[in-house]
PDB file of N, CA and C in Angstrom:
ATOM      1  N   UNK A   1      77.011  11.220-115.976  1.00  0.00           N
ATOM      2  CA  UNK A   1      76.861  12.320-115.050  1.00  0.00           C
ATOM      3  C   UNK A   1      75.708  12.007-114.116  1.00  0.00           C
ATOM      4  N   UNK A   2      75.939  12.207-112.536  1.00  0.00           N
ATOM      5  CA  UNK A   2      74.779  12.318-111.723  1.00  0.00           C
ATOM      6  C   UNK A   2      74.743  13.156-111.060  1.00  0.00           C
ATOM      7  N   UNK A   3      73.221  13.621-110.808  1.00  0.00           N
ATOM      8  CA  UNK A   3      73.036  14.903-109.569  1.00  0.00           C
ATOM      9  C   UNK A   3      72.701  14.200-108.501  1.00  0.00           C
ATOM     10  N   UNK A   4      73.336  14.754-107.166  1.00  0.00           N
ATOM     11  CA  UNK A   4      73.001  14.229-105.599  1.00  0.00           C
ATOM     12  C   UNK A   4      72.530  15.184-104.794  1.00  0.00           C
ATOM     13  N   UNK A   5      71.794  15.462-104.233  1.00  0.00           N
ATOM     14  CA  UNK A   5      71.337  16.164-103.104  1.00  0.00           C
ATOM     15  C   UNK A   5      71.266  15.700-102.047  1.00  0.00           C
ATOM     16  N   UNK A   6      72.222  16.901-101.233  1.00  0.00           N
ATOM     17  CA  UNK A   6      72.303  16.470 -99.867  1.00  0.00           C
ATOM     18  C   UNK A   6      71.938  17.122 -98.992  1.00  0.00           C
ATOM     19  N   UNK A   7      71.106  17.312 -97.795  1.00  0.00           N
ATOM     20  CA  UNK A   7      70.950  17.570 -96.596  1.00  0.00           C
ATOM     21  C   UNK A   7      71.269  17.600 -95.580  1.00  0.00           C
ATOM     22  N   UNK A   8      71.403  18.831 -95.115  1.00  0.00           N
ATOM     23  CA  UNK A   8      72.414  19.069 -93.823  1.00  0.00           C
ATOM     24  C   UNK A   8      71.385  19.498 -92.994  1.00  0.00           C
ATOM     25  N   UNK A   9      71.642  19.213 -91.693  1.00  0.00           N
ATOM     26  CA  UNK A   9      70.562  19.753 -90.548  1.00  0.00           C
ATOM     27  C   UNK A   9      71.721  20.394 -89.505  1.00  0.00           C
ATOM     28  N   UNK A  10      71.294  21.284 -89.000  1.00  0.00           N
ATOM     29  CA  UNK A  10      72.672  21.726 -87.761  1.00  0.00           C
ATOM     30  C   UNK A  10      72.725  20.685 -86.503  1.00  0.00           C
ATOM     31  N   UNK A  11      71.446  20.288 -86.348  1.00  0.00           N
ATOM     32  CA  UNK A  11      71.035  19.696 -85.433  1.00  0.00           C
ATOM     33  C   UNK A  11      72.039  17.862 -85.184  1.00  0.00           C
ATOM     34  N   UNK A  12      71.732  17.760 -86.588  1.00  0.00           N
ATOM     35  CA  UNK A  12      72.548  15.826 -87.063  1.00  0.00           C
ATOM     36  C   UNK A  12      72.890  16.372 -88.278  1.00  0.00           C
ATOM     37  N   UNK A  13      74.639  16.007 -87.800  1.00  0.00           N
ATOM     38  CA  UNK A  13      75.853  16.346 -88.718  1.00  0.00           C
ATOM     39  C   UNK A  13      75.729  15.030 -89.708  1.00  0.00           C
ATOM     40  N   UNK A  14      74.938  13.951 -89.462  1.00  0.00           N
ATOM     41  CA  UNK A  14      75.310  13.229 -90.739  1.00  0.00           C
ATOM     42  C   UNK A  14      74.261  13.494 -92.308  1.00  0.00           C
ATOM     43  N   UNK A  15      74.665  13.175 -93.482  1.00  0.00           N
ATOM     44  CA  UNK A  15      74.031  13.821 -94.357  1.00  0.00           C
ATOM     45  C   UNK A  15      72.725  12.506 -94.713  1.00  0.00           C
ATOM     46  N   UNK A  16      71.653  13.286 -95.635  1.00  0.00           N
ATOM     47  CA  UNK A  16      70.968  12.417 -96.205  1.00  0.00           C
ATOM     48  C   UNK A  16      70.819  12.366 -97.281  1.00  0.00           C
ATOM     49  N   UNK A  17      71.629  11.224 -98.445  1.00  0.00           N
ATOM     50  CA  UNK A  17      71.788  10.864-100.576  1.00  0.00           C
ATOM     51  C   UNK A  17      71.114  10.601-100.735  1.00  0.00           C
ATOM     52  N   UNK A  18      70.805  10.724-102.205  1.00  0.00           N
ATOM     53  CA  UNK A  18      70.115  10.204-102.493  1.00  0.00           C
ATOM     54  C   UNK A  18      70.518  10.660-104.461  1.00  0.00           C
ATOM     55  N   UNK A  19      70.800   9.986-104.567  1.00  0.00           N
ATOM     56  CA  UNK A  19      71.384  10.215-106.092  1.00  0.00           C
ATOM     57  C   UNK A  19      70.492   9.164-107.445  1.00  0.00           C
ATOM     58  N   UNK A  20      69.973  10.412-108.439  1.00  0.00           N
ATOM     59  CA  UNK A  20      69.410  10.415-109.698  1.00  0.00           C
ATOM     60  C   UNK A  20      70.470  10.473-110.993  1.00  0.00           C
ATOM     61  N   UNK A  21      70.246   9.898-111.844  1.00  0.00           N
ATOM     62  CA  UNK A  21      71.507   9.876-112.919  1.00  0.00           C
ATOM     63  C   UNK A  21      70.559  10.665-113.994  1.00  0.00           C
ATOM     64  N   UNK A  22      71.339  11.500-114.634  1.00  0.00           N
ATOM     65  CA  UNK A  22      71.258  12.528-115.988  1.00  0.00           C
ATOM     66  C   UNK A  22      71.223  11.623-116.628  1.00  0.00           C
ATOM     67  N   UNK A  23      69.721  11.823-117.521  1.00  0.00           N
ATOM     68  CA  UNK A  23      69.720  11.256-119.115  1.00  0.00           C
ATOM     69  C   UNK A  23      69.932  12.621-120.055  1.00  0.00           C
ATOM     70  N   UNK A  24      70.729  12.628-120.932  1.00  0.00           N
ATOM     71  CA  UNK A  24      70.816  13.825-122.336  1.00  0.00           C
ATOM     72  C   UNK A  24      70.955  14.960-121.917  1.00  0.00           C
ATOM     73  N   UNK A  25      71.196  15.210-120.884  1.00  0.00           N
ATOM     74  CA  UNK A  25      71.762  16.350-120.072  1.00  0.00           C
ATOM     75  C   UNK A  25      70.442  16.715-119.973  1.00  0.00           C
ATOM     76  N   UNK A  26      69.500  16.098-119.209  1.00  0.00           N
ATOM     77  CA  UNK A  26      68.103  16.797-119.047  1.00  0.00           C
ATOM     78  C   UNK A  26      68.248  16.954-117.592  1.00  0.00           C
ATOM     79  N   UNK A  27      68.778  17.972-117.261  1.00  0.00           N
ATOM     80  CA  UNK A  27      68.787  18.011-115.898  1.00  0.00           C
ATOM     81  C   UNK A  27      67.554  18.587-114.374  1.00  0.00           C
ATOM     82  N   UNK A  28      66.472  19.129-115.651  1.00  0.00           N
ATOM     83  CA  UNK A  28      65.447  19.724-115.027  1.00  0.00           C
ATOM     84  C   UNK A  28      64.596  18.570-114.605  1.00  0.00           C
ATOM     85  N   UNK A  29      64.661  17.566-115.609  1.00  0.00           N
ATOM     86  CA  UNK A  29      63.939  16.504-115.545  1.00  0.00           C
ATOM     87  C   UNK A  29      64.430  15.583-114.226  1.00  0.00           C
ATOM     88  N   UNK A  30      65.664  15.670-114.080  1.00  0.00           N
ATOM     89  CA  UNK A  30      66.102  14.705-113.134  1.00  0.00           C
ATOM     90  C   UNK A  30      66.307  15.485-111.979  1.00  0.00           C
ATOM     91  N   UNK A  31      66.121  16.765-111.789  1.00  0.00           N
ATOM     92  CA  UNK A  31      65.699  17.490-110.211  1.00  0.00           C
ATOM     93  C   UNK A  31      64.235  17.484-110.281  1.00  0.00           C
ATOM     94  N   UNK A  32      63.333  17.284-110.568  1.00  0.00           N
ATOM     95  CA  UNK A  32      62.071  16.729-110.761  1.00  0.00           C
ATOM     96  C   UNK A  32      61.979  15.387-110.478  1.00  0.00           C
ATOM     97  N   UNK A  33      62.374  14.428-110.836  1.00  0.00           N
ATOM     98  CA  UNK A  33      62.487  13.430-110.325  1.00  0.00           C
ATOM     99  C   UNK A  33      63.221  12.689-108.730  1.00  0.00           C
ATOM    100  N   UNK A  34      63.920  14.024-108.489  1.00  0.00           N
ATOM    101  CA  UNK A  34      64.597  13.366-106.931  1.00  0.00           C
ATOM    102  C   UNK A  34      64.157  13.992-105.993  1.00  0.00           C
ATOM    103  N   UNK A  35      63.386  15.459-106.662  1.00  0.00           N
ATOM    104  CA  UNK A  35      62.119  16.012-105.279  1.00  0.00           C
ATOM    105  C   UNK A  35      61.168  14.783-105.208  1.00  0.00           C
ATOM    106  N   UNK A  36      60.400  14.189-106.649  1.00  0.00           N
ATOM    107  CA  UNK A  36      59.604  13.486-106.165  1.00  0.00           C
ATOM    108  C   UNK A  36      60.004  12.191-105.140  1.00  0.00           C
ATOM    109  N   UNK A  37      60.893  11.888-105.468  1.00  0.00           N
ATOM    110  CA  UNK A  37      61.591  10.443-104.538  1.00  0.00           C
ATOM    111  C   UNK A  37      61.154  11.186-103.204  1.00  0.00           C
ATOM    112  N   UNK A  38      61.987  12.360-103.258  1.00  0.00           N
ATOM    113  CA  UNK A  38      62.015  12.887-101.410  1.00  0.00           C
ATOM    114  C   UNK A  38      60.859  12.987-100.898  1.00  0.00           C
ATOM    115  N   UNK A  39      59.934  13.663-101.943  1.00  0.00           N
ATOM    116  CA  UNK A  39      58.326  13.990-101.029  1.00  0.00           C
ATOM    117  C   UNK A  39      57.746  12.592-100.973  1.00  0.00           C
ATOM    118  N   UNK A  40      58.040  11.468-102.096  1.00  0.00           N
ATOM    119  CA  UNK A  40      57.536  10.520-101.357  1.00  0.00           C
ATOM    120  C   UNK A  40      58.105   9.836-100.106  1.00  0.00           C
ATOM    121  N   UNK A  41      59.329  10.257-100.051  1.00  0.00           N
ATOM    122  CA  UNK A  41      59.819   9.352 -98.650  1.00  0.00           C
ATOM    123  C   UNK A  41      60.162  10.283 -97.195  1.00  0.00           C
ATOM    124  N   UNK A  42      59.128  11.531 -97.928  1.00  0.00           N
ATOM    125  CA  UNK A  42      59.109  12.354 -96.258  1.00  0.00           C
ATOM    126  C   UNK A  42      60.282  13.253 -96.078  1.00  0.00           C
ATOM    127  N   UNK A  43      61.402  12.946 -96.746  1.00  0.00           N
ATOM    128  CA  UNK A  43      62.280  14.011 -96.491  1.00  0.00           C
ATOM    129  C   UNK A  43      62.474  15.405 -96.540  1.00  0.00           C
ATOM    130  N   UNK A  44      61.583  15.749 -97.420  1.00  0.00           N
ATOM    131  CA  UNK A  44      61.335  17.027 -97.224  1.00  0.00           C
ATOM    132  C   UNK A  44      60.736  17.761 -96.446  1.00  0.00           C
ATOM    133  N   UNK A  45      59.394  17.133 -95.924  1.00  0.00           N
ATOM    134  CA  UNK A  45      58.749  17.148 -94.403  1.00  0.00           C
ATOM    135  C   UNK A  45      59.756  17.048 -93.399  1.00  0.00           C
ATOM    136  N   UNK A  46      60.180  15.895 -93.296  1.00  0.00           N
ATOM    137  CA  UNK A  46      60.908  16.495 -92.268  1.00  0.00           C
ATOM    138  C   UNK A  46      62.228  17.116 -92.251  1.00  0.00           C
ATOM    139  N   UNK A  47      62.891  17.654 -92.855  1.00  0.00           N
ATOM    140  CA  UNK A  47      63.966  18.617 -93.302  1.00  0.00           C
ATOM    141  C   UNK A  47      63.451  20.283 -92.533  1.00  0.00           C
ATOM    142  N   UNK A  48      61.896  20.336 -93.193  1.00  0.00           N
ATOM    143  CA  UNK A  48      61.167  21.455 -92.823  1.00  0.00           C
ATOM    144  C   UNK A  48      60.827  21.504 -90.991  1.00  0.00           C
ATOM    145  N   UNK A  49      60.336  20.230 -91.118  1.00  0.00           N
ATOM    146  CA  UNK A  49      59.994  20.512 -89.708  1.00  0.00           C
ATOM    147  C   UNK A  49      61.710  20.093 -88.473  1.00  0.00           C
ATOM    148  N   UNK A  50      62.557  20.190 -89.180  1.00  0.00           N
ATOM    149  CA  UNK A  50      63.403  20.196 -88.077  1.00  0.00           C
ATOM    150  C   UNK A  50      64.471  21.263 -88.290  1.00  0.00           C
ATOM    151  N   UNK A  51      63.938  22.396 -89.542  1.00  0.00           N
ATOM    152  CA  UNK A  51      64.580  23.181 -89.181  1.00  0.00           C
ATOM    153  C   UNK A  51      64.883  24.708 -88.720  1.00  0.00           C
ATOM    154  N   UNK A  52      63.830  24.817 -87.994  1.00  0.00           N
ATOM    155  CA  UNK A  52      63.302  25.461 -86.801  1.00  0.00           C
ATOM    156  C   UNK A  52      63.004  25.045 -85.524  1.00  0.00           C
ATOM    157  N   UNK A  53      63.213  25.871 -84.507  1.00  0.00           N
ATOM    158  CA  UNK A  53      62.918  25.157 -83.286  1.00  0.00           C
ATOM    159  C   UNK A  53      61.179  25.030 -83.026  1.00  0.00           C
ATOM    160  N   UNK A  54      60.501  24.630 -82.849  1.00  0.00           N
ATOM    161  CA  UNK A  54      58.952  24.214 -82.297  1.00  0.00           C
ATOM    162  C   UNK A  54      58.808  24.459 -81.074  1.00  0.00           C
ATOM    163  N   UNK A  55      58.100  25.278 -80.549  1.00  0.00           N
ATOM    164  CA  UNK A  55      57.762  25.271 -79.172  1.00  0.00           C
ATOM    165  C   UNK A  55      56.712  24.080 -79.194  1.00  0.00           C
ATOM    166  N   UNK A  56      56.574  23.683 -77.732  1.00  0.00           N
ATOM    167  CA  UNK A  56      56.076  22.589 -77.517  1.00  0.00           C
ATOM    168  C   UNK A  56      54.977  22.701 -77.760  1.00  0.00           C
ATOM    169  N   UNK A  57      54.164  24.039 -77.349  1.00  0.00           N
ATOM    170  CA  UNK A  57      52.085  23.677 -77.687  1.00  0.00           C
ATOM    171  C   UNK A  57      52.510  23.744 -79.350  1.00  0.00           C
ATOM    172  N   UNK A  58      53.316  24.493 -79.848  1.00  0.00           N
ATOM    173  CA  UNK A  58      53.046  24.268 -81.942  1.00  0.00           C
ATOM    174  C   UNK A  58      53.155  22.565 -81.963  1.00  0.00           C
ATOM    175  N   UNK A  59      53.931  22.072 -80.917  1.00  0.00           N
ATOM    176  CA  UNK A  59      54.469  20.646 -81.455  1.00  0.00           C
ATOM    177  C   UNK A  59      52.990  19.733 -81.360  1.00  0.00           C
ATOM    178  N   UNK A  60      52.386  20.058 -80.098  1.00  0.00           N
ATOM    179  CA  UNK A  60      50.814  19.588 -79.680  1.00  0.00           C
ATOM    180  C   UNK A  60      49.790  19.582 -80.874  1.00  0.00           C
ATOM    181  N   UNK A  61      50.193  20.957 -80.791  1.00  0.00           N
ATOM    182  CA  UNK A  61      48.764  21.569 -81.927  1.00  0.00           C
ATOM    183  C   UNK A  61      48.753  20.741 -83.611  1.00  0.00           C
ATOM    184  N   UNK A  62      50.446  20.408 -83.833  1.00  0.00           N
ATOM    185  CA  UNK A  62      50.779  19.939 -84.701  1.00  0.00           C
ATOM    186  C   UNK A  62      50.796  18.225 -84.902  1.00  0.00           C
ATOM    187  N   UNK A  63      50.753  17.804 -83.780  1.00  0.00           N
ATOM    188  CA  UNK A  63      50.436  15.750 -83.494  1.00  0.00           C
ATOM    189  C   UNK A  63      48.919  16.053 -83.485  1.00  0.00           C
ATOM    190  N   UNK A  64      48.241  17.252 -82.599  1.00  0.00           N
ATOM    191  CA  UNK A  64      46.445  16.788 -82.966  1.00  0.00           C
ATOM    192  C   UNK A  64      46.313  16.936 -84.208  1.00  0.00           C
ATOM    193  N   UNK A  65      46.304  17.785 -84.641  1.00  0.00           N
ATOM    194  CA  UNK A  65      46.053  17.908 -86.293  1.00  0.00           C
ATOM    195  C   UNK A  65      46.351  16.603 -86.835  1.00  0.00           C
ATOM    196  N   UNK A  66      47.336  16.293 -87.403  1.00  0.00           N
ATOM    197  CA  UNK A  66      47.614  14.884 -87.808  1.00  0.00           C
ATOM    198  C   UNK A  66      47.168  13.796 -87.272  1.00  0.00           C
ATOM    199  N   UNK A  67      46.876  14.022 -86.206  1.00  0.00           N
ATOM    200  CA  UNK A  67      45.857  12.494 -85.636  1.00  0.00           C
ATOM    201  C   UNK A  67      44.122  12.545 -85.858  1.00  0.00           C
ATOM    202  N   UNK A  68      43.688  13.826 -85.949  1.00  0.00           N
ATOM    203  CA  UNK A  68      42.310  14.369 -86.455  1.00  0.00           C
ATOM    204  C   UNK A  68      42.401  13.782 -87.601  1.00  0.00           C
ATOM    205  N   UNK A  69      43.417  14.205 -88.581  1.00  0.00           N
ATOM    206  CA  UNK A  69      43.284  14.091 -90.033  1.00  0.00           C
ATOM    207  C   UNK A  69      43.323  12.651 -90.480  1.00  0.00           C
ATOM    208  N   UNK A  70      44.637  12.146 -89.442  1.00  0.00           N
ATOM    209  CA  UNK A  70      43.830  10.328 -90.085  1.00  0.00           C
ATOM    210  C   UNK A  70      43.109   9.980 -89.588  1.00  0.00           C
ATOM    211  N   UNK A  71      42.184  10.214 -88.651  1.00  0.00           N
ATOM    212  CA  UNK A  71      41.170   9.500 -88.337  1.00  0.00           C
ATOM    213  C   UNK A  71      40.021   9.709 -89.366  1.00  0.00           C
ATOM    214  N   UNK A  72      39.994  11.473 -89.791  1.00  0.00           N
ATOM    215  CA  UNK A  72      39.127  11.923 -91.093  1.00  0.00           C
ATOM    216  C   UNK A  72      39.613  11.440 -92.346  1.00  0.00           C
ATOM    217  N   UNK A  73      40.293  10.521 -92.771  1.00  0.00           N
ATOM    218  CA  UNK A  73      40.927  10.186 -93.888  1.00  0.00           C
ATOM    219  C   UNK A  73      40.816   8.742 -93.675  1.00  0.00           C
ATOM    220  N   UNK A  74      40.897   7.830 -92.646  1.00  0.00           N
ATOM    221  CA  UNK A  74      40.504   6.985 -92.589  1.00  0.00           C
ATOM    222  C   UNK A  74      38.927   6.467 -92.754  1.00  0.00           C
ATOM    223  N   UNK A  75      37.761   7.817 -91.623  1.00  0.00           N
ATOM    224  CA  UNK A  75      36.688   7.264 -91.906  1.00  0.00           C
ATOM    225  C   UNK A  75      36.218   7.483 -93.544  1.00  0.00           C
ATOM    226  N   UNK A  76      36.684   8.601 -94.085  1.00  0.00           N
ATOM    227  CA  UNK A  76      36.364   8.561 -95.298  1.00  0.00           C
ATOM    228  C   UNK A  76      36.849   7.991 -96.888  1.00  0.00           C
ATOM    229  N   UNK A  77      37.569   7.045 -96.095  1.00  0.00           N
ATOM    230  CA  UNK A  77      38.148   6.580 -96.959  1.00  0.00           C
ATOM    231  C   UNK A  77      37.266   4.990 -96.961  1.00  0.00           C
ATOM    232  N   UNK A  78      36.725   4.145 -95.241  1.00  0.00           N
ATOM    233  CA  UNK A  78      35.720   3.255 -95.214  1.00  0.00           C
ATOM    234  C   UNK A  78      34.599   3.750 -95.793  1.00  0.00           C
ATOM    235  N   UNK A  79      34.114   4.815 -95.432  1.00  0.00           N
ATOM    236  CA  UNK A  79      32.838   5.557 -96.635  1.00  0.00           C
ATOM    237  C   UNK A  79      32.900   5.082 -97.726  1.00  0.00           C
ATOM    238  N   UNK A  80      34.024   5.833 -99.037  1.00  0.00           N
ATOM    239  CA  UNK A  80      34.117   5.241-100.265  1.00  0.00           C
ATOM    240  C   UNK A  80      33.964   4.243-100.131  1.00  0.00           C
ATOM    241  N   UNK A  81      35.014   3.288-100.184  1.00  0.00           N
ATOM    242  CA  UNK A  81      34.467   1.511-100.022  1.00  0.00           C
ATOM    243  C   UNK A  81      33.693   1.479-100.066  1.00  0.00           C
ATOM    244  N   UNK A  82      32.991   1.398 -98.781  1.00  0.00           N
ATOM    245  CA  UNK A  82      31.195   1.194 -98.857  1.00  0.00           C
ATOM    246  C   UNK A  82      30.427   1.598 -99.871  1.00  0.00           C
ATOM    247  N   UNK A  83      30.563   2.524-100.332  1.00  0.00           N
ATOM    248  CA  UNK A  83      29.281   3.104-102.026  1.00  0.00           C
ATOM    249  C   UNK A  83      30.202   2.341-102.628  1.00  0.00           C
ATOM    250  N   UNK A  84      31.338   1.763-102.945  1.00  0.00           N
ATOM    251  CA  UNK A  84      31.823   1.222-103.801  1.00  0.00           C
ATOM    252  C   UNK A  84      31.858   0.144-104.035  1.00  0.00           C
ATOM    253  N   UNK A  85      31.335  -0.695-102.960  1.00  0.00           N
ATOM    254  CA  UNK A  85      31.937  -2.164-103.089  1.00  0.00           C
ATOM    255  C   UNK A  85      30.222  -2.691-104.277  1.00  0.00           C
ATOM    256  N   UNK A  86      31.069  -3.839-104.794  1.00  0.00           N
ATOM    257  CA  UNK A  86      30.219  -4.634-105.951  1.00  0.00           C
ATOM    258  C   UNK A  86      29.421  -5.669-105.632  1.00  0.00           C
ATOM    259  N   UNK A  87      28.964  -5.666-104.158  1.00  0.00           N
ATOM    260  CA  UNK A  87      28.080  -6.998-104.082  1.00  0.00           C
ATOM    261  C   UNK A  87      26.529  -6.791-103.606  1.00  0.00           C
ATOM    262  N   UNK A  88      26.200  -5.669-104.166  1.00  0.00           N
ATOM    263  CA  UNK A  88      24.874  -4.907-103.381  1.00  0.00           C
ATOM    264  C   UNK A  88      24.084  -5.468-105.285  1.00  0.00           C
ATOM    265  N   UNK A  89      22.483  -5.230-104.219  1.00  0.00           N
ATOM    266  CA  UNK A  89      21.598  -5.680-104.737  1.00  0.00           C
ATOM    267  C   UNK A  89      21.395  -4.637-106.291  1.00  0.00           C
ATOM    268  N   UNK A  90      21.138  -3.616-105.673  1.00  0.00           N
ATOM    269  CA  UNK A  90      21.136  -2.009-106.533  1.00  0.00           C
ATOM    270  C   UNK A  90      22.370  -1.593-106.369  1.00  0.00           C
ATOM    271  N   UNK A  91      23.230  -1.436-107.287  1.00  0.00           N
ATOM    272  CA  UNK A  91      25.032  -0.841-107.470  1.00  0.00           C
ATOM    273  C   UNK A  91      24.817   0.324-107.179  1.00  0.00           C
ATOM    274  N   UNK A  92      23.649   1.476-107.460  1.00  0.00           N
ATOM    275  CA  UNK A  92      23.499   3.094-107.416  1.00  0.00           C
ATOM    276  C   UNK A  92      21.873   2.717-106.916  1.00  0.00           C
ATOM    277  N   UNK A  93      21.485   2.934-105.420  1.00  0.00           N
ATOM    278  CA  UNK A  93      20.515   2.667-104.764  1.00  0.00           C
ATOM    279  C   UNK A  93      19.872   4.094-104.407  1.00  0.00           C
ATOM    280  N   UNK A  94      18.794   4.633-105.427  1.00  0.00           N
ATOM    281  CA  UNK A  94      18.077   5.849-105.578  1.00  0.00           C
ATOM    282  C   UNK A  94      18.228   6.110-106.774  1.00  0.00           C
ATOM    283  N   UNK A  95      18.809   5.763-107.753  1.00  0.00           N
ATOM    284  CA  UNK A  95      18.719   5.516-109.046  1.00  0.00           C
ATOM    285  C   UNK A  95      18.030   4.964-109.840  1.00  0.00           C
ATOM    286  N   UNK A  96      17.632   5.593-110.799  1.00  0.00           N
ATOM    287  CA  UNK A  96      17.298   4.778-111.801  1.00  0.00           C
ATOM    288  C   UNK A  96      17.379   4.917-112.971  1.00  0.00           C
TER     289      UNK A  96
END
């Protein structure tokens, strides 16, 4: 036995599979497992965001945000590194 979920948009008539196979008839387990597939591969994001119309400043307001945020996720992500990396004199410098 397998469960498939499919997605329909009004917008694009073609669908999007994505099929998980039932172990022991655990079926909670395996719709748990094919949300996670989707949220990792965005489909659910965008399912959401295309199915409503967006006026154009939400669409604006909605690319700055996301371009703010990786730039804040990027610098803080070179931050970590930096306290993290292993070739410093003092590993925890104000420590002792």
């Amino acid at each position: 036995m397998h469960l498939s979920l499919r997605l329909l948009s009004n917008r694009h008539p073609s669908f999007i599979a994505r099929t998980v196979f039932v172990q022991n008839n655990d079926i909670d387990n395996a719709c748990r497992l094919i949300n996670r597939i989707m949220g990792k591969e965005g489909l659910l994001a965008q399912y959401r965001l295309t199915r409503y119309y967006e006026k154009p400043f939400q669409t604006r307001r909605r690319v700055n945000h996301e371009k703010c945020k990786a730039i804040y996720n990027e610098d803080m992500e070179r931050k970590i590194q930096f306290v993290l990396r292993k070739n410093r004199h003092e590993p925890f410098p104000g420590c002792y």
